[in-house]
C-alpha atoms as a PDB file:
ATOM      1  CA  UNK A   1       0.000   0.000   0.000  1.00  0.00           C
ATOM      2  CA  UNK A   2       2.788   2.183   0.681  1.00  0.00           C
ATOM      3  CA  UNK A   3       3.755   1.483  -3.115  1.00  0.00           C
ATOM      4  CA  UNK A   4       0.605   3.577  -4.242  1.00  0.00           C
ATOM      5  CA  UNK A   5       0.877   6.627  -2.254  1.00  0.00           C
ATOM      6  CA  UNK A   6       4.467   7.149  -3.529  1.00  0.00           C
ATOM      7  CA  UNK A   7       3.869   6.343  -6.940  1.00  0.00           C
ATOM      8  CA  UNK A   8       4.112  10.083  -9.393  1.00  0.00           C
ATOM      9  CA  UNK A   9       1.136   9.870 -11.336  1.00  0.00           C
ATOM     10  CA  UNK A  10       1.489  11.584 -14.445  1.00  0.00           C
ATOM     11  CA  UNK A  11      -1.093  14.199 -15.910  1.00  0.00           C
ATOM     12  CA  UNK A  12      -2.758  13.216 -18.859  1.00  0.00           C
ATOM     13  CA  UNK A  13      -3.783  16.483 -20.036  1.00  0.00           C
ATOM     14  CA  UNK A  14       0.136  17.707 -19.779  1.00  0.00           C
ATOM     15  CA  UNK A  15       1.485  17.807 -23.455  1.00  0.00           C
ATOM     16  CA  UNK A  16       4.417  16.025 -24.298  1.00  0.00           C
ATOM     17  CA  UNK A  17       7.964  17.417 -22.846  1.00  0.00           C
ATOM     18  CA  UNK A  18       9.106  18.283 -26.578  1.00  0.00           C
ATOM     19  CA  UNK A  19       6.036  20.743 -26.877  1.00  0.00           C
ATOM     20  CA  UNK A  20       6.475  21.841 -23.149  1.00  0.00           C
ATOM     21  CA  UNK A  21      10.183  23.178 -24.331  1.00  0.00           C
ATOM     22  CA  UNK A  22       8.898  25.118 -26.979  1.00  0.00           C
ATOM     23  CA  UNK A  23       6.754  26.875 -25.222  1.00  0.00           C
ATOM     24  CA  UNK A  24       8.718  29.968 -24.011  1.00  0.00           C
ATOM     25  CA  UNK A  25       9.931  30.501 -27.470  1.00  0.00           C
ATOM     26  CA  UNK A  26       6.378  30.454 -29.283  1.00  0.00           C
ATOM     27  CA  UNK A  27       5.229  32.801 -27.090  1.00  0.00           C
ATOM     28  CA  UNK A  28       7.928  35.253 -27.418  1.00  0.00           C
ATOM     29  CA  UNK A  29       7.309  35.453 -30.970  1.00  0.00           C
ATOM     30  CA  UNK A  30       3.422  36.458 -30.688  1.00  0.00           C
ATOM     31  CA  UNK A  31       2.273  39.539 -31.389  1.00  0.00           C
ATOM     32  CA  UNK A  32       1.618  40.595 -28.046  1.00  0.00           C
ATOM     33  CA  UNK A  33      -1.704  43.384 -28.345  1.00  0.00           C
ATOM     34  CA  UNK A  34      -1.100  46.646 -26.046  1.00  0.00           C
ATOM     35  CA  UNK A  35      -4.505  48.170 -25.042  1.00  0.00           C
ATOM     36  CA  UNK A  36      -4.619  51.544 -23.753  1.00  0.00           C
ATOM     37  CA  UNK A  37      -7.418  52.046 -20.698  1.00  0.00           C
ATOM     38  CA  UNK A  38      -6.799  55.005 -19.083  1.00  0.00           C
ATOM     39  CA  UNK A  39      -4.402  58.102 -19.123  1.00  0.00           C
ATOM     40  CA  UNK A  40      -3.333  60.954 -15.906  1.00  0.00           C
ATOM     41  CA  UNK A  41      -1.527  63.667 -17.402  1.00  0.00           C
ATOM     42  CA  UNK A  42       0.416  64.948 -14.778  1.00  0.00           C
ATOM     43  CA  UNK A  43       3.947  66.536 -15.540  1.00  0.00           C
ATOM     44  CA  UNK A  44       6.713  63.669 -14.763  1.00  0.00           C
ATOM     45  CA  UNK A  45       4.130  61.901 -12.859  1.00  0.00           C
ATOM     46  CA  UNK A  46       1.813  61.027 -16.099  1.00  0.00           C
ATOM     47  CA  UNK A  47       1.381  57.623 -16.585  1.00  0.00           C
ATOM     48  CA  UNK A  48      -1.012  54.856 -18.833  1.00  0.00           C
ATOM     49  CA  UNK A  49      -2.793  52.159 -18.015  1.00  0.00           C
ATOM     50  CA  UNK A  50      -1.617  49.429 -20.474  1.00  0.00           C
ATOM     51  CA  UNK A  51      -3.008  45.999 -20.447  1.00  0.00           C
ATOM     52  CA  UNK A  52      -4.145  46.492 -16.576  1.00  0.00           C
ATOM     53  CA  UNK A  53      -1.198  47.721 -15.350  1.00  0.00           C
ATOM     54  CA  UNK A  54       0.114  51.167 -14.585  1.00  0.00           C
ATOM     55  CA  UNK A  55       3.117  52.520 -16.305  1.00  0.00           C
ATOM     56  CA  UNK A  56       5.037  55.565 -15.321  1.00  0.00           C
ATOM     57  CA  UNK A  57       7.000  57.947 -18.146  1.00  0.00           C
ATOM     58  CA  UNK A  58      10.301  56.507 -18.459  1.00  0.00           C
ATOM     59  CA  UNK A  59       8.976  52.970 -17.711  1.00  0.00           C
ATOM     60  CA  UNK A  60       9.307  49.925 -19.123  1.00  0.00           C
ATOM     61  CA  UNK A  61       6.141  46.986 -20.678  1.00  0.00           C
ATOM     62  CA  UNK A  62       7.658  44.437 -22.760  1.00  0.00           C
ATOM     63  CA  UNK A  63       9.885  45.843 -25.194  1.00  0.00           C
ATOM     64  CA  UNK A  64       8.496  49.424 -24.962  1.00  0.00           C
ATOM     65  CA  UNK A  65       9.513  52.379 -22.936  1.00  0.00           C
ATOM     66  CA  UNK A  66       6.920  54.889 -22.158  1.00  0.00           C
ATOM     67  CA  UNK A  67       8.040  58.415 -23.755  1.00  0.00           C
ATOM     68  CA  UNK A  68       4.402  60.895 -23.723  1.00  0.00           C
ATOM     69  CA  UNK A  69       1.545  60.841 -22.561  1.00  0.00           C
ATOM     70  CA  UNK A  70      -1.634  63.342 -23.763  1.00  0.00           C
ATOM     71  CA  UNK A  71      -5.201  63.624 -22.945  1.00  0.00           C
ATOM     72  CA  UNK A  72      -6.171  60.445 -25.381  1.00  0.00           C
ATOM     73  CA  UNK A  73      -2.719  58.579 -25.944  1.00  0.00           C
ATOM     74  CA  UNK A  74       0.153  57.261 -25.107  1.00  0.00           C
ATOM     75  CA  UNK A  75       3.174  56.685 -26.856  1.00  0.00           C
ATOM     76  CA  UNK A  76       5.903  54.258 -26.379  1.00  0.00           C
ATOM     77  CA  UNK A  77       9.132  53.434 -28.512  1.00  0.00           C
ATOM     78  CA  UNK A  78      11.413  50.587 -28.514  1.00  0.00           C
ATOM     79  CA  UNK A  79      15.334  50.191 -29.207  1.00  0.00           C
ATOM     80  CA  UNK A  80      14.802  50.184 -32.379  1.00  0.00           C
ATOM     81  CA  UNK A  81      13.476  53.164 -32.156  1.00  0.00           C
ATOM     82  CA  UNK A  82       9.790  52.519 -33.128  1.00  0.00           C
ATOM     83  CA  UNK A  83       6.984  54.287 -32.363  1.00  0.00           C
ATOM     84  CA  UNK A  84       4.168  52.597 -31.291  1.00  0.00           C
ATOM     85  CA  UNK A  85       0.560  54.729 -30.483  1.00  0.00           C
ATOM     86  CA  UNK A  86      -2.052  53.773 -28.018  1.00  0.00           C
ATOM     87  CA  UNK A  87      -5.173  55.807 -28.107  1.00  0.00           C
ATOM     88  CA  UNK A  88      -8.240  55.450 -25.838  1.00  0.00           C
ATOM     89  CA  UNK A  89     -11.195  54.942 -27.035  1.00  0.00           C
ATOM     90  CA  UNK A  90     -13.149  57.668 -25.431  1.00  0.00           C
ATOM     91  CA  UNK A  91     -17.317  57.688 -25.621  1.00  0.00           C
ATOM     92  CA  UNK A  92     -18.706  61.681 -25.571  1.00  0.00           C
ATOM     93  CA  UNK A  93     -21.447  61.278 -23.736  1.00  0.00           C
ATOM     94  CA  UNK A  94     -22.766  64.806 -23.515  1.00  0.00           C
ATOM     95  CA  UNK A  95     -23.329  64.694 -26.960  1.00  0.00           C
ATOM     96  CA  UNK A  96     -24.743  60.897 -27.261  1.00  0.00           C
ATOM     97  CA  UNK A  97     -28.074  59.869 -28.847  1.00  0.00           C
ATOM     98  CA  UNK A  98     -29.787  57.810 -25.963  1.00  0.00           C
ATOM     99  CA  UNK A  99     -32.687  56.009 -26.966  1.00  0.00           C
ATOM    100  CA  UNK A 100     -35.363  55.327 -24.565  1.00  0.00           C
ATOM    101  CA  UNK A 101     -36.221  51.400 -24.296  1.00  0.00           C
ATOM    102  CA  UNK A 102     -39.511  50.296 -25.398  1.00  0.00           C
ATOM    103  CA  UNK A 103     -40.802  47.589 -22.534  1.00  0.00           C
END
């Protein structure tokens, strides 16, 4: 009985170790999608709100340092020196059609 409890039972949903190594690599090469949620514009204090997390000017997200940020943007560059633009997408509600729901 002892046997059994010290037995490694192997997961049958875990893919094969030959996948499991390649794993790292395949998802370094995905496009990885930035989405902008919110901006503070605040002198050196500004920051964006990329993919849930909050990044300060001068900060780093993946390969991207964060340069500017404006009212409906940010803007980060990377070593090679490209430019990549985030823009919110903002709703004007004071000037919104609301229709009124029919019960």
């Amino acid at each position: 009985m002892a046997s059994a409890f010290s037995e490694i039972l192997n997961d049958p949903t875990r893919p094969p170790e030959s996948i499991i190594k390649m794993l790292p690599e395949a998802m370094s090469e995905q496009d990885t999608t930035l989405t902008l949620s919110a901006v503070k514009v605040d002198g050196k204090r500004s920051f964006a709100i990329i993919n849930g997390k909050l990044v300060r000017l001068g900060e780093k997200l993946d390969n991207y340092t964060l340069v500017a940020v404006n009212g409906k943007q940010a803007v980060l560059v990377n070593k090679e020196r490209n430019k990549l633009k985030l823009t919110l997408d903002v709703v004007d509600y004071k000037n919104a059609t609301i229709k009124p729901v029919k019960k």
